[in-house]
Protein backbone atom coordinates (compact mmCIF):
# COMPACT_ATOMS: atom_id res chain seq x y z
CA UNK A 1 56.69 -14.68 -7.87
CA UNK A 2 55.26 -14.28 -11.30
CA UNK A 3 54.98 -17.72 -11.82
CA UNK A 4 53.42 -18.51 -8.40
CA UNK A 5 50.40 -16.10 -9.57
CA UNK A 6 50.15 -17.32 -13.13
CA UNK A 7 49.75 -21.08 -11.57
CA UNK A 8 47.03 -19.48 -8.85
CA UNK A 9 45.40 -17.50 -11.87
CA UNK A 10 45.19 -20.93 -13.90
CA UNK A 11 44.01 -23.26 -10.57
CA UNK A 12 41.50 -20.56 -10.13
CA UNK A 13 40.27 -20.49 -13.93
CA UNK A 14 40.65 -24.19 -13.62
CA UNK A 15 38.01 -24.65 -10.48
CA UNK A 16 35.79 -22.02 -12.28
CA UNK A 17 35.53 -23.91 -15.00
CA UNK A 18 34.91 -27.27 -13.00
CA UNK A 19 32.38 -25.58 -11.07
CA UNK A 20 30.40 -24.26 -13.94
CA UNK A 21 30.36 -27.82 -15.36
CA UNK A 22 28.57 -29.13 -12.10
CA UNK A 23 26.01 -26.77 -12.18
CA UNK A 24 22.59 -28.00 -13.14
CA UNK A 25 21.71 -26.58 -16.42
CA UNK A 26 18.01 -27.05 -17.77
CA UNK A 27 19.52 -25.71 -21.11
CA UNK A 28 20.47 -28.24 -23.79
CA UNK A 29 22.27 -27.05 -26.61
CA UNK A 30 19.09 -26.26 -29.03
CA UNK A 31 17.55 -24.12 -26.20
CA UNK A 32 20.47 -22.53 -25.93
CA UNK A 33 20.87 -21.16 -29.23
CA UNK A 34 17.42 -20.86 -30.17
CA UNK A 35 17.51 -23.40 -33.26
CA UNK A 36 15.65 -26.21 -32.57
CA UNK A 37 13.14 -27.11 -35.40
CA UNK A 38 9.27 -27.20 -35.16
CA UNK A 39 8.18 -30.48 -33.71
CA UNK A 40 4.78 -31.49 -35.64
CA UNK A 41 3.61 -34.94 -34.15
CA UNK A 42 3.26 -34.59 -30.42
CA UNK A 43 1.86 -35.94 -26.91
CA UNK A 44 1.36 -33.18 -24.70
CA UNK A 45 -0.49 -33.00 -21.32
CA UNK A 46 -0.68 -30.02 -19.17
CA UNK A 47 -3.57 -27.80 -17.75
CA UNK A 48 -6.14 -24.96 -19.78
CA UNK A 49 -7.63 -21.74 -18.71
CA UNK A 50 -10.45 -20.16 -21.04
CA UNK A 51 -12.27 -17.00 -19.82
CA UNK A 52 -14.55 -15.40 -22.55
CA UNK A 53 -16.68 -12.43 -20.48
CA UNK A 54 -17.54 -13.96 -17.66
CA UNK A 55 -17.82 -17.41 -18.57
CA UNK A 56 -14.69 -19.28 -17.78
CA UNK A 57 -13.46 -23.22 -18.27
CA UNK A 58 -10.42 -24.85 -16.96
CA UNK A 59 -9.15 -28.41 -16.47
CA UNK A 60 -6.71 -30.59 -17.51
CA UNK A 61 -5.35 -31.75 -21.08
CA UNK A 62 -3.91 -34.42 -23.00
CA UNK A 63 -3.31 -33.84 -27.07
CA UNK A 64 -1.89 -36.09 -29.09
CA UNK A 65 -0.72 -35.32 -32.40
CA UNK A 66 0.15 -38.21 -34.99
CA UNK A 67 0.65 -38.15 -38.93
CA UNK A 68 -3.17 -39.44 -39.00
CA UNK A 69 -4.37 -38.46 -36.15
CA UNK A 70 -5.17 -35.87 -33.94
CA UNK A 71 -6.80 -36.64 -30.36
CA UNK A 72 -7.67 -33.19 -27.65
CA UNK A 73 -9.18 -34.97 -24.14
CA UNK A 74 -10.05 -32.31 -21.33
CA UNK A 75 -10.55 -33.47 -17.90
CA UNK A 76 -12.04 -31.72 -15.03
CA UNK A 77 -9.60 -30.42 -12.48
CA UNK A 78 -10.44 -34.26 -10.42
CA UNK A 79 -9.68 -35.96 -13.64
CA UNK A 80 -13.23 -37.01 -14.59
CA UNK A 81 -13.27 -36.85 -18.47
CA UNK A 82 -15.20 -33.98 -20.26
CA UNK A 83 -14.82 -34.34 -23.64
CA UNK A 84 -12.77 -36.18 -26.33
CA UNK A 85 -12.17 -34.54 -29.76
CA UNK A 86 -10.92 -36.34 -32.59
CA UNK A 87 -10.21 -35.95 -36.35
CA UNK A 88 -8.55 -38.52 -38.49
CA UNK A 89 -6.73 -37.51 -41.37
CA UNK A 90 -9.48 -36.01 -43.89
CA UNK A 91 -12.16 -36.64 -42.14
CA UNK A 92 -14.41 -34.50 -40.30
CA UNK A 93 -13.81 -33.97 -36.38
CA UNK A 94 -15.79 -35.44 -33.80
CA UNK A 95 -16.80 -34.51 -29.83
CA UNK A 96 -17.27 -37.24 -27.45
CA UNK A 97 -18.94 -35.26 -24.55
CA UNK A 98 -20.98 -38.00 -22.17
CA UNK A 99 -23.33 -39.61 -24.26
CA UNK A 100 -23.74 -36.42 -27.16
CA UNK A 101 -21.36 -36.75 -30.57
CA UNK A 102 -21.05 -34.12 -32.51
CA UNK A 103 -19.19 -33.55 -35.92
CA UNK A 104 -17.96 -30.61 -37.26
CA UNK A 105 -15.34 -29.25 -39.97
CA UNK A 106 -12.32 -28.71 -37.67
CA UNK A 107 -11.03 -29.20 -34.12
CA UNK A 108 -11.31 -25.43 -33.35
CA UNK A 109 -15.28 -25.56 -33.93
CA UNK A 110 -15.75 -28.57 -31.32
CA UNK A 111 -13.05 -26.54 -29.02
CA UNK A 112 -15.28 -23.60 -29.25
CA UNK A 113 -18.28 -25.55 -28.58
CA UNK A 114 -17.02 -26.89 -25.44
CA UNK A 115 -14.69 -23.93 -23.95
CA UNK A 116 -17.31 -21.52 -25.35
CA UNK A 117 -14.06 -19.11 -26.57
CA UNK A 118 -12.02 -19.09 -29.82
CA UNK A 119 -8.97 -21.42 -29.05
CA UNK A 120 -6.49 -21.40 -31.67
CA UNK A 121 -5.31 -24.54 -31.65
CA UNK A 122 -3.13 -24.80 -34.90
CA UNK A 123 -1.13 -21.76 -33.63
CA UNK A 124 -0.87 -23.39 -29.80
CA UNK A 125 1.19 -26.39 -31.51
CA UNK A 126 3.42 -23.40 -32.87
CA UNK A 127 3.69 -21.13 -29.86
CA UNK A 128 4.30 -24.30 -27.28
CA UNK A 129 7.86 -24.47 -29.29
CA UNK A 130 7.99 -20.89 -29.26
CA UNK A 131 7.20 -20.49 -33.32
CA UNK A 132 5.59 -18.14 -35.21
CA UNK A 133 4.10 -18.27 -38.16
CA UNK A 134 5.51 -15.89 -41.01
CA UNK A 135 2.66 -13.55 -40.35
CA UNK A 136 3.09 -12.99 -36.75
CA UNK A 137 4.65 -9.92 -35.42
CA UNK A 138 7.15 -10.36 -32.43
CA UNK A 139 7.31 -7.91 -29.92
CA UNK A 140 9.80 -9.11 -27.72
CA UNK A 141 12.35 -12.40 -27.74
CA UNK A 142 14.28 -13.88 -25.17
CA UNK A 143 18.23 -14.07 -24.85
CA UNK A 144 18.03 -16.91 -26.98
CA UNK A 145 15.97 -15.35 -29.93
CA UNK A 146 13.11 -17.40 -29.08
CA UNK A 147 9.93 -15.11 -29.40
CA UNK A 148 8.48 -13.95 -25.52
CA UNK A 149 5.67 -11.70 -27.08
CA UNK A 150 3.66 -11.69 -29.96
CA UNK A 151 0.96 -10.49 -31.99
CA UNK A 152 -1.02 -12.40 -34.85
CA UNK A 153 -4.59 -12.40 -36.27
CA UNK A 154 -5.17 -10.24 -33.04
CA UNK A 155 -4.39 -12.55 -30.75
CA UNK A 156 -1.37 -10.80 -27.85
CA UNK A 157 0.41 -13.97 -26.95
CA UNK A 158 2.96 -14.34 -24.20
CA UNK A 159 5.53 -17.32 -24.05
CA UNK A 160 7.55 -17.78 -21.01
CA UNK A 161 9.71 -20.83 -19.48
CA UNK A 162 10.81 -22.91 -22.23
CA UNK A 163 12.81 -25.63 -21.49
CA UNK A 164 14.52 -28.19 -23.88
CA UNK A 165 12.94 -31.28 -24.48
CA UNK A 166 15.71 -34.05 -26.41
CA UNK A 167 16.11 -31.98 -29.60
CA UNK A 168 12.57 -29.49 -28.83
CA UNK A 169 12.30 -26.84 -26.89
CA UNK A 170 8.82 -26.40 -25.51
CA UNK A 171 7.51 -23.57 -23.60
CA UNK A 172 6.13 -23.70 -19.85
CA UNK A 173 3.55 -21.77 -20.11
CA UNK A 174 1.32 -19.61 -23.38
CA UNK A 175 -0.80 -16.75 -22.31
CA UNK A 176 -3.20 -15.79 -25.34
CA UNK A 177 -5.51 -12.69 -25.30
CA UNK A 178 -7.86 -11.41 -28.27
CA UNK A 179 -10.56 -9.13 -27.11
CA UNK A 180 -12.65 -10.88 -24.00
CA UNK A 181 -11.28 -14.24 -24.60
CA UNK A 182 -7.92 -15.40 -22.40
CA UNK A 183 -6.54 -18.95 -23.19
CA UNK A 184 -3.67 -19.99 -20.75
CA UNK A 185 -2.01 -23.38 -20.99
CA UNK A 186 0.21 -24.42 -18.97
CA UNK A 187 2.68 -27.58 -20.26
CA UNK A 188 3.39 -30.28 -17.65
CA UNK A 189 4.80 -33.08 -20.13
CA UNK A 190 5.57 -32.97 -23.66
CA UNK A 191 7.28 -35.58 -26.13
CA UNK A 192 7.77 -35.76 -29.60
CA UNK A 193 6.12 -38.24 -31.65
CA UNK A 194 7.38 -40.36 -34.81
């Protein structure tokens, strides 16, 4: 008798175990424990939501991050390009907006210009792997460790659905709030770049 129930105990523990293998998992193993490194050269392409007061922008996005290059295109929500913003390594950025060009020191200025909000865009290419920089304070992280909520340079930022992506893990979706201004991305495709 006690060996018919230790043979049903291990055929039981045995189909458990078969089971949970054939269960679809979006989880790779550096989502799962939370240590996958920071990604820096990237092609991402999702959707953006700016409200400042009452003026509000949204559309679509592609940004590409290379060693030399960086490249932010917004698209209306039909697809109809906006704007294109550029900067090439150590040179000053530039805004492609119909036929108007406009230069600037950095990619947030241009950003600003068009969304007509603060974007932080340096910190977005942290936060989208669920990073923070050493001076950010984290109010909340997931099972994983990954941070959920946090504050820095009074932004409140929320990260929610990450996913693994080959060795990344890249969030679903970044809700940023400082003051009037809401940014909300939402990541549709990401890949890591040489």
């Amino acid at each position: 008798m006690r060996r018919m129930r230790v043979l049903i105990a291990a055929t039981a523990l045995s189909l458990m175990l078969a089971g949970c293998s054939l269960l679809p998992s979006r989880l790779d193993a550096p989502l799962a424990t939370g240590l996958a490194e920071y990604v820096e050269h990237f092609d991402l392409t999702g959707r953006i939501s700016v409200r400042n007061n009452e003026r509000g922008e949204f559309g679509n996005l592609r940004w590409i991050r290379t060693a030399q290059d960086e490249y932010i295109t917004l698209f209306s929500p039909l697809g109809q390009t906006l704007a294109e913003i550029s900067r090439a390594q150590g040179q000053e950025a530039v805004l492609r907006s119909g036929n108007e060009i406009r230069r600037a020191a950095s990619l947030e200025i241009l950003v600003r210009e068009i969304l007509g909000a603060e974007v932080p865009i340096a910190d977005l290419a942290f936060w989208i792997q669920g990073k923070s920089t050493l001076q950010a304070e984290i109010a909340a992280r997931d099972s994983s460790g990954r941070p959920e909520r946090l504050s820095y340079a009074d932004w409140q930022v929320s990260i929610e659905d990450y996913r693994g992506i080959g060795a990344a893990v890249v969030a679903g979706r970044i809700s940023a709030v400082k003051g009037d201004t809401k940014v909300k991305v939402i990541i549709d495709e990401w890949k890591a770049l040489p």
